[in-house]
Protein backbone atom coordinates (compact mmCIF):
# COMPACT_ATOMS: atom_id res chain seq x y z
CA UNK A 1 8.12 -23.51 10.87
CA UNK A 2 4.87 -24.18 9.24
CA UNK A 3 1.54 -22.95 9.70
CA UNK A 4 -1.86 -22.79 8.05
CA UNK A 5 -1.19 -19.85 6.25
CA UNK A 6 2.44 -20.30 5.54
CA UNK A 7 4.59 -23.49 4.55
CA UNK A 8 8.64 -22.77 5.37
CA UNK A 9 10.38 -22.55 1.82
CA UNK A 10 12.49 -25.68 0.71
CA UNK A 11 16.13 -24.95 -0.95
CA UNK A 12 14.79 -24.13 -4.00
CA UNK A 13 12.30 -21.21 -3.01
CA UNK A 14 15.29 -20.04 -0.57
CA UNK A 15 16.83 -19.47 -3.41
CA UNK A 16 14.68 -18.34 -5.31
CA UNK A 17 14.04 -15.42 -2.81
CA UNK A 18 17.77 -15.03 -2.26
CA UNK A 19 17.89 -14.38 -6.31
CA UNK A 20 14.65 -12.28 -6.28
CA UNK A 21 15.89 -10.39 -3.79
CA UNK A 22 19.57 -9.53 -5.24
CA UNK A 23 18.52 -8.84 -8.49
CA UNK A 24 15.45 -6.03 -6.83
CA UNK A 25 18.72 -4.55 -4.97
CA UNK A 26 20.61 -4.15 -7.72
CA UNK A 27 17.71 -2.67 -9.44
CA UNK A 28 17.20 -0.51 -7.02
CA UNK A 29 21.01 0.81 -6.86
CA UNK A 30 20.85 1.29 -10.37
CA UNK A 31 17.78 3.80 -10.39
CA UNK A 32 19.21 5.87 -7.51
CA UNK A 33 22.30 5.82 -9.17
CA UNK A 34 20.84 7.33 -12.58
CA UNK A 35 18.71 9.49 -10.13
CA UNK A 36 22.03 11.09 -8.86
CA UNK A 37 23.81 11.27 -12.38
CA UNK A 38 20.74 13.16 -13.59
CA UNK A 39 20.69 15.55 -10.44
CA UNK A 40 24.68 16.39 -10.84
CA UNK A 41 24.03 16.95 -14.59
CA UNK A 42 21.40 19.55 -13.52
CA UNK A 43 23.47 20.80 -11.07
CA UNK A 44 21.54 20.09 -7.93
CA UNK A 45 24.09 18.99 -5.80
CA UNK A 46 26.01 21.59 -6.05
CA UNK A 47 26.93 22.26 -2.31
CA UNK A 48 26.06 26.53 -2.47
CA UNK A 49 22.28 24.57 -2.67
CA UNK A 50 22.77 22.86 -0.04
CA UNK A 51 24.24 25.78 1.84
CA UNK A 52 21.37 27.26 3.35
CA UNK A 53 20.86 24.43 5.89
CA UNK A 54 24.14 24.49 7.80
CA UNK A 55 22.80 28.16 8.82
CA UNK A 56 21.06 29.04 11.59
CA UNK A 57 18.95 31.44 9.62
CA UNK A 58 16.99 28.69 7.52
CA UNK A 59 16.19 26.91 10.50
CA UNK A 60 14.73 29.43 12.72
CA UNK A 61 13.45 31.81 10.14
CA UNK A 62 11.73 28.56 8.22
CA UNK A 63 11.38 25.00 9.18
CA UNK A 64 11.66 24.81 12.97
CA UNK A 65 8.49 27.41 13.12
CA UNK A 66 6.69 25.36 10.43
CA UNK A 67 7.76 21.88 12.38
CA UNK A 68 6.00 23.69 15.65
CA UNK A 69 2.92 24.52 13.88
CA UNK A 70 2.71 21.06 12.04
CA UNK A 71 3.22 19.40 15.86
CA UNK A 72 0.51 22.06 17.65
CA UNK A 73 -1.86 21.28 14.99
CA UNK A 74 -0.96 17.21 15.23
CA UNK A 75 -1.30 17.45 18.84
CA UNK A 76 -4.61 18.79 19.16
CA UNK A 77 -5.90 16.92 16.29
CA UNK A 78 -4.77 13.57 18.35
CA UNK A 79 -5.69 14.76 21.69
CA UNK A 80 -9.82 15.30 19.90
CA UNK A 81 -9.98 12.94 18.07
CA UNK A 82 -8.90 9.82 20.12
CA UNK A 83 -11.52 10.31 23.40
CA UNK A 84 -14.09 11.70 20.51
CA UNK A 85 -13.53 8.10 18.36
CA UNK A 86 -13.36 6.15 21.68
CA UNK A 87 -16.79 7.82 22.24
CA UNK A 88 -18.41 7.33 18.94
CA UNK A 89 -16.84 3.28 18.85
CA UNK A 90 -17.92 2.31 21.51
CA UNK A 91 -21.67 3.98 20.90
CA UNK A 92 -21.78 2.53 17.95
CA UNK A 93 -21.82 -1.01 19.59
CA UNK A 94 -24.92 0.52 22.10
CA UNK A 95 -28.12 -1.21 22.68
CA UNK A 96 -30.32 1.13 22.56
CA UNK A 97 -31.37 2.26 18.32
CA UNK A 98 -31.48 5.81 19.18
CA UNK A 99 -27.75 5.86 19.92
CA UNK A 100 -26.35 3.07 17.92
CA UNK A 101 -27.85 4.67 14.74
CA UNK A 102 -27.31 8.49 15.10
CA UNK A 103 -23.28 7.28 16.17
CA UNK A 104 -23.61 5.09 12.85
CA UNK A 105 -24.25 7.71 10.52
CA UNK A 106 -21.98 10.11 11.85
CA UNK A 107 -18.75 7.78 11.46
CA UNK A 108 -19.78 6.38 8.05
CA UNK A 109 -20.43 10.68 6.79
CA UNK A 110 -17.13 11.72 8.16
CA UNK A 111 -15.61 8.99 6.83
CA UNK A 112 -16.47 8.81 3.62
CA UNK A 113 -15.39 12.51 3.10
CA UNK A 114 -11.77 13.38 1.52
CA UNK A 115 -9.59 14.86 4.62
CA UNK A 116 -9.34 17.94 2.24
CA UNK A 117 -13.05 18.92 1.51
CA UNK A 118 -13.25 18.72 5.62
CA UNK A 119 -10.77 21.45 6.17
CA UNK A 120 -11.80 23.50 2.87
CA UNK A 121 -15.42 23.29 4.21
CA UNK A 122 -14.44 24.25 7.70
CA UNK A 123 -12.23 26.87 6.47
CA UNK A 124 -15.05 28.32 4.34
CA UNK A 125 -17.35 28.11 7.32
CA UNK A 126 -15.12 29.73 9.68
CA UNK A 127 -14.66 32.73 7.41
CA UNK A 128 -18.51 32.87 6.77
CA UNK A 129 -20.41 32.24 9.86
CA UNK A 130 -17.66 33.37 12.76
CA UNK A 131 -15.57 35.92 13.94
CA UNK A 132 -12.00 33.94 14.17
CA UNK A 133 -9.26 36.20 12.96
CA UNK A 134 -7.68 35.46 9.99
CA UNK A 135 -4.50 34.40 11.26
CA UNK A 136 -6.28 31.94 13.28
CA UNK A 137 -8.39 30.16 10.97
CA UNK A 138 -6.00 28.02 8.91
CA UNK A 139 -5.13 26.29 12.19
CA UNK A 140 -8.44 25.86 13.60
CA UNK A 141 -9.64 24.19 9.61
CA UNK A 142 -7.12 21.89 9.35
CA UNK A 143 -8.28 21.02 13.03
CA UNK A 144 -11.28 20.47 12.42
CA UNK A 145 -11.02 18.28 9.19
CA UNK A 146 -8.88 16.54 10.64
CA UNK A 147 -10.78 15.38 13.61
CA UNK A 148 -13.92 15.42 12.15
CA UNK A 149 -12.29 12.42 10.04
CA UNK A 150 -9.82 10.75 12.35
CA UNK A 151 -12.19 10.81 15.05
CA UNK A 152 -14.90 8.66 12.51
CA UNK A 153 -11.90 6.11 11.83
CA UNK A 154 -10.51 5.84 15.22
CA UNK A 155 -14.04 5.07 15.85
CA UNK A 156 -14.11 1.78 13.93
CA UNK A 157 -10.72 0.89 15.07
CA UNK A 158 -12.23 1.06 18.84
CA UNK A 159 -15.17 -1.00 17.80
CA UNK A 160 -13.08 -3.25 15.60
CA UNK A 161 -11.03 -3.82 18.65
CA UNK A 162 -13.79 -4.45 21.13
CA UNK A 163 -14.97 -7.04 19.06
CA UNK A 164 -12.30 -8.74 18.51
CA UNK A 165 -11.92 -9.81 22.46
CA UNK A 166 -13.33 -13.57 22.84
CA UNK A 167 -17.22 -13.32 24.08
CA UNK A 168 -16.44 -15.32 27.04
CA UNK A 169 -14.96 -11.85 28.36
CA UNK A 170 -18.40 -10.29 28.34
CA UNK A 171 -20.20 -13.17 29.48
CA UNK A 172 -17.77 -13.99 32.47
CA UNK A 173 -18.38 -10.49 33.78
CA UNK A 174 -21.67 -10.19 33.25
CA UNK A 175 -21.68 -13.38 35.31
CA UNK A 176 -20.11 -11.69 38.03
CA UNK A 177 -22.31 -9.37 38.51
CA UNK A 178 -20.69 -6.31 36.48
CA UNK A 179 -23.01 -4.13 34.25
CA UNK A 180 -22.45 -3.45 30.65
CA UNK A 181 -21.03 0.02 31.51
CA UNK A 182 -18.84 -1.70 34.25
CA UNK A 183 -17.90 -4.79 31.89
CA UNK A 184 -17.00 -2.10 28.73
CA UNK A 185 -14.47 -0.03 31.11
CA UNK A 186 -13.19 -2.34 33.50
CA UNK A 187 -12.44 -5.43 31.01
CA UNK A 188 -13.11 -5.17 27.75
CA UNK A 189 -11.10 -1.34 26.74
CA UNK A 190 -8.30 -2.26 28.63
CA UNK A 191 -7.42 -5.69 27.35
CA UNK A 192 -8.43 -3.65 23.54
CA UNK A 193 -6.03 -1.26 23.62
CA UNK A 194 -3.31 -3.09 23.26
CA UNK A 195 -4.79 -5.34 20.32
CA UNK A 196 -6.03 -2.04 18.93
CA UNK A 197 -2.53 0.19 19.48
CA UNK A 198 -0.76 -0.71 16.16
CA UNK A 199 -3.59 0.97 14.23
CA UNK A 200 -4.36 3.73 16.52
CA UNK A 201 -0.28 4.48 15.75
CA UNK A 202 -1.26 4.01 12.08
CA UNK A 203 -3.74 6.90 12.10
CA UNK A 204 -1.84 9.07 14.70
CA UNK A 205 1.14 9.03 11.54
CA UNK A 206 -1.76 10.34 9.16
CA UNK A 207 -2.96 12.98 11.03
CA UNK A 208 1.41 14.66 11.19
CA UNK A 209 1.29 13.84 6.93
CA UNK A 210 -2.22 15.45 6.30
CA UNK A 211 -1.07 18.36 8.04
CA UNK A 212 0.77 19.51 4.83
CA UNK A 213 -2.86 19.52 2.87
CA UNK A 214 -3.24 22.43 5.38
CA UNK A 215 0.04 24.05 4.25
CA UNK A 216 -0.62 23.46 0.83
CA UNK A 217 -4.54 24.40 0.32
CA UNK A 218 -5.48 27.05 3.04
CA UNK A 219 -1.65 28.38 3.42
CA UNK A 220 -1.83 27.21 6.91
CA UNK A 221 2.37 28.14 8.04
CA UNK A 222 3.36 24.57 8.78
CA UNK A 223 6.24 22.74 7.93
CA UNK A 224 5.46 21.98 3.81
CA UNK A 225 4.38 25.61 3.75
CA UNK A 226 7.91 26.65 5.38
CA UNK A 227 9.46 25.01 3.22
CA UNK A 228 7.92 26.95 -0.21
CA UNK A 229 8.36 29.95 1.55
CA UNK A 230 11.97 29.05 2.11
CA UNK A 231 13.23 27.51 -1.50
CA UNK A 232 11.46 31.03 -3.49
CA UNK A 233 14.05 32.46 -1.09
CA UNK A 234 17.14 30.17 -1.41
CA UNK A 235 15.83 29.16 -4.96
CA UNK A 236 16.73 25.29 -3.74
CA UNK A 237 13.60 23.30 -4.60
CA UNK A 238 14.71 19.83 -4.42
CA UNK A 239 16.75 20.43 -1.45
CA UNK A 240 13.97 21.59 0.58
CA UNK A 241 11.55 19.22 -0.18
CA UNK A 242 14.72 16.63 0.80
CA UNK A 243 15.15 18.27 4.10
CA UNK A 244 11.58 18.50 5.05
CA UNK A 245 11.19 14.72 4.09
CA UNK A 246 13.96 13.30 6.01
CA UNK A 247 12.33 15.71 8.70
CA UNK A 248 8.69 13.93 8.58
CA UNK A 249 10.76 10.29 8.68
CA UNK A 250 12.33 11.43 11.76
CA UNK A 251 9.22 12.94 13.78
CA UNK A 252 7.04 9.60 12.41
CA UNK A 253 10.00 7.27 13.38
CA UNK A 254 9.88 9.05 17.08
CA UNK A 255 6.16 8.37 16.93
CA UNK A 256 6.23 4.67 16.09
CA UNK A 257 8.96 3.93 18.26
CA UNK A 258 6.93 5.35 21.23
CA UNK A 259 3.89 3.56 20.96
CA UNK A 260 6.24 0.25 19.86
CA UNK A 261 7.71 0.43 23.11
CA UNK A 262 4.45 1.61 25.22
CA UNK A 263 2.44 -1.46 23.48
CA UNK A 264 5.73 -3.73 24.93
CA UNK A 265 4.98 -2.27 28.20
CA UNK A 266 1.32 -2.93 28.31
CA UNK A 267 1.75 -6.65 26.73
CA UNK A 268 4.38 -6.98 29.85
CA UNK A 269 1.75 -5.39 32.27
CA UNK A 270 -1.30 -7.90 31.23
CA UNK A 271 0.25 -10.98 30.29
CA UNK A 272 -2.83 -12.97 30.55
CA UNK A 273 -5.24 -13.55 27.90
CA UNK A 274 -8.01 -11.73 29.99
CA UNK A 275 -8.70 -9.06 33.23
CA UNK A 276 -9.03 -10.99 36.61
CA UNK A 277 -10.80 -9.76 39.20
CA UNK A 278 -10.74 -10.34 42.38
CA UNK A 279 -13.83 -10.74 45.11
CA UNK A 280 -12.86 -7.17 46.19
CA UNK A 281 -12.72 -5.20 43.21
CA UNK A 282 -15.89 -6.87 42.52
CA UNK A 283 -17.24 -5.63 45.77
CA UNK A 284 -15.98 -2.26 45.31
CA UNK A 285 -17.24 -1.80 41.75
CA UNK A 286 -20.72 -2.56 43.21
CA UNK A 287 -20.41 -0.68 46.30
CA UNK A 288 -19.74 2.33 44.24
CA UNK A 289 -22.76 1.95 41.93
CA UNK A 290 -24.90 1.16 45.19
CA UNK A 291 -22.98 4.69 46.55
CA UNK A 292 -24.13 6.57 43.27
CA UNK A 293 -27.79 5.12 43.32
CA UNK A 294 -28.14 6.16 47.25
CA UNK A 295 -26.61 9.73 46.20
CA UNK A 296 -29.00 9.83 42.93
């Protein structure tokens, strides 16, 4: 099927593609093949490398304490920095100068800053100006950098997403009556997340990978760093870094495939282009603002 931005191949660019894509295959199979012939010369498959992680002792000595660390620090870092770059988004789009700008300048700083001067920065203020024990502070750096810059993307994602809704959604509730602060949370964020989900996912899949700067600059004991501290042991470089790859695929697959199948749910759950509302949730959205003002 044709559209505007794509025209469906005739026989010839089928195959075309079909040849394209055979010989990039075989390509492909060739380089991992000389990748393993170069390996085995070196000996690096030899199985006593290999060894290590069909023990028990490798696992819970090593990685699975480094894979808890890298998902404590993930967690927290997510659970910040989304409500904190929901916040600063959807200031950003404010009416009023005095908020609009301030949120501005924030977002574009932090965002303009490498991940890694964040958390060497924070780490350097945390051993400087506080009294956080030692054993805390690689956790609470990489933390910090990595909210301080999530939170300034996930920012322009929200806005990005807002603004992407058709302007009849604003205008039809602000024809009904609804305030900007009632339009923003009743309408307009709900219908955005899903539109904005895929890219929220996006960024959630950074913040497990830039985990590992924390491992790697300010020895924070996550997984990359449980995984140097467990090769100078078992003297199994490659291997390692193998093992601790495959295990980053697996905990980013997990991730994706969540939020594939919540965005399925919430497509199913608003199938309409737009939030209705009814007489009475109209009513009730007033009656509670008339409740707060009487309270006030």
């Amino acid at each position: 099927m044709s559209s505007v931005l794509y025209d469906t191949p005739g026989p010839r660019a089928r195959t075309r593609n079909v040849v394209l894509s055979v010989v990039f295959f075989a390509v492909l199979a060739l380089v991992l093949w000389w990748a393993v012939l170069k390996l085995d010369d070196k000996g690096q498959l030899a199985g006593a490398l290999w060894k290590p992680f069909t023990t028990s002792e490798a696992w819970t000595t090593y990685l699975l304490p480094g894979l808890g660390n890298t998902l404590k620090a993930a967690a927290l870092s997510m659970v910040i920095a989304l409500p904190l770059g929901a916040v600063f988004g959807i200031a950003r789009m404010s009416d009023h100068r005095w908020v609009r700008v301030p949120a501005g300048v924030v977002v574009e700083f932090f965002r303009a800053i490498p991940v890694l001067l964040l958390m060497l920065f924070a780490s350097e203020f945390y051993v400087r100006s506080t009294d956080i024990p030692s054993d805390s502070r690689p956790l609470y750096a990489v933390i910090t950098g990595l909210v301080l810059y999530n939170a300034s993307v996930l920012a322009e994602v929200v806005r990005a997403g807002i603004l992407s809704l058709p302007k009849g959604q604003t205008e039809a509730a602000y024809a009904i009556g609804l305030r900007k602060g009632q339009t923003m949370a009743g309408i307009l964020l709900p219908q955005a997340v899903t539109a904005m989900l895929p890219a929220i996912v996006s960024q959630l899949v950074v913040i497990v990978k830039d985990t590992a700067l924390g491992g790697v600059m300010l020895q924070f004991p996550d997984l990359l760093n449980a995984r140097s501290t467990l090769a100078a042991n078992y003297a199994n470089v490659i291997q390692s870094f193998a093992v601790v790859a495959v295990l980053y695929i697996v905990l980013n697959f997990l991730l994706t495939s969540f939020a594939s199948w919540l965005e399925g749910r919430l497509r199913r759950s608003t199938r309409g282009t737009g939030a209705v509302l009814g007489a009475g949730t109209v009513e009730d959205l007033n009656a509670g603002d008339a409740h707060g003002a009487v309270s006030a």
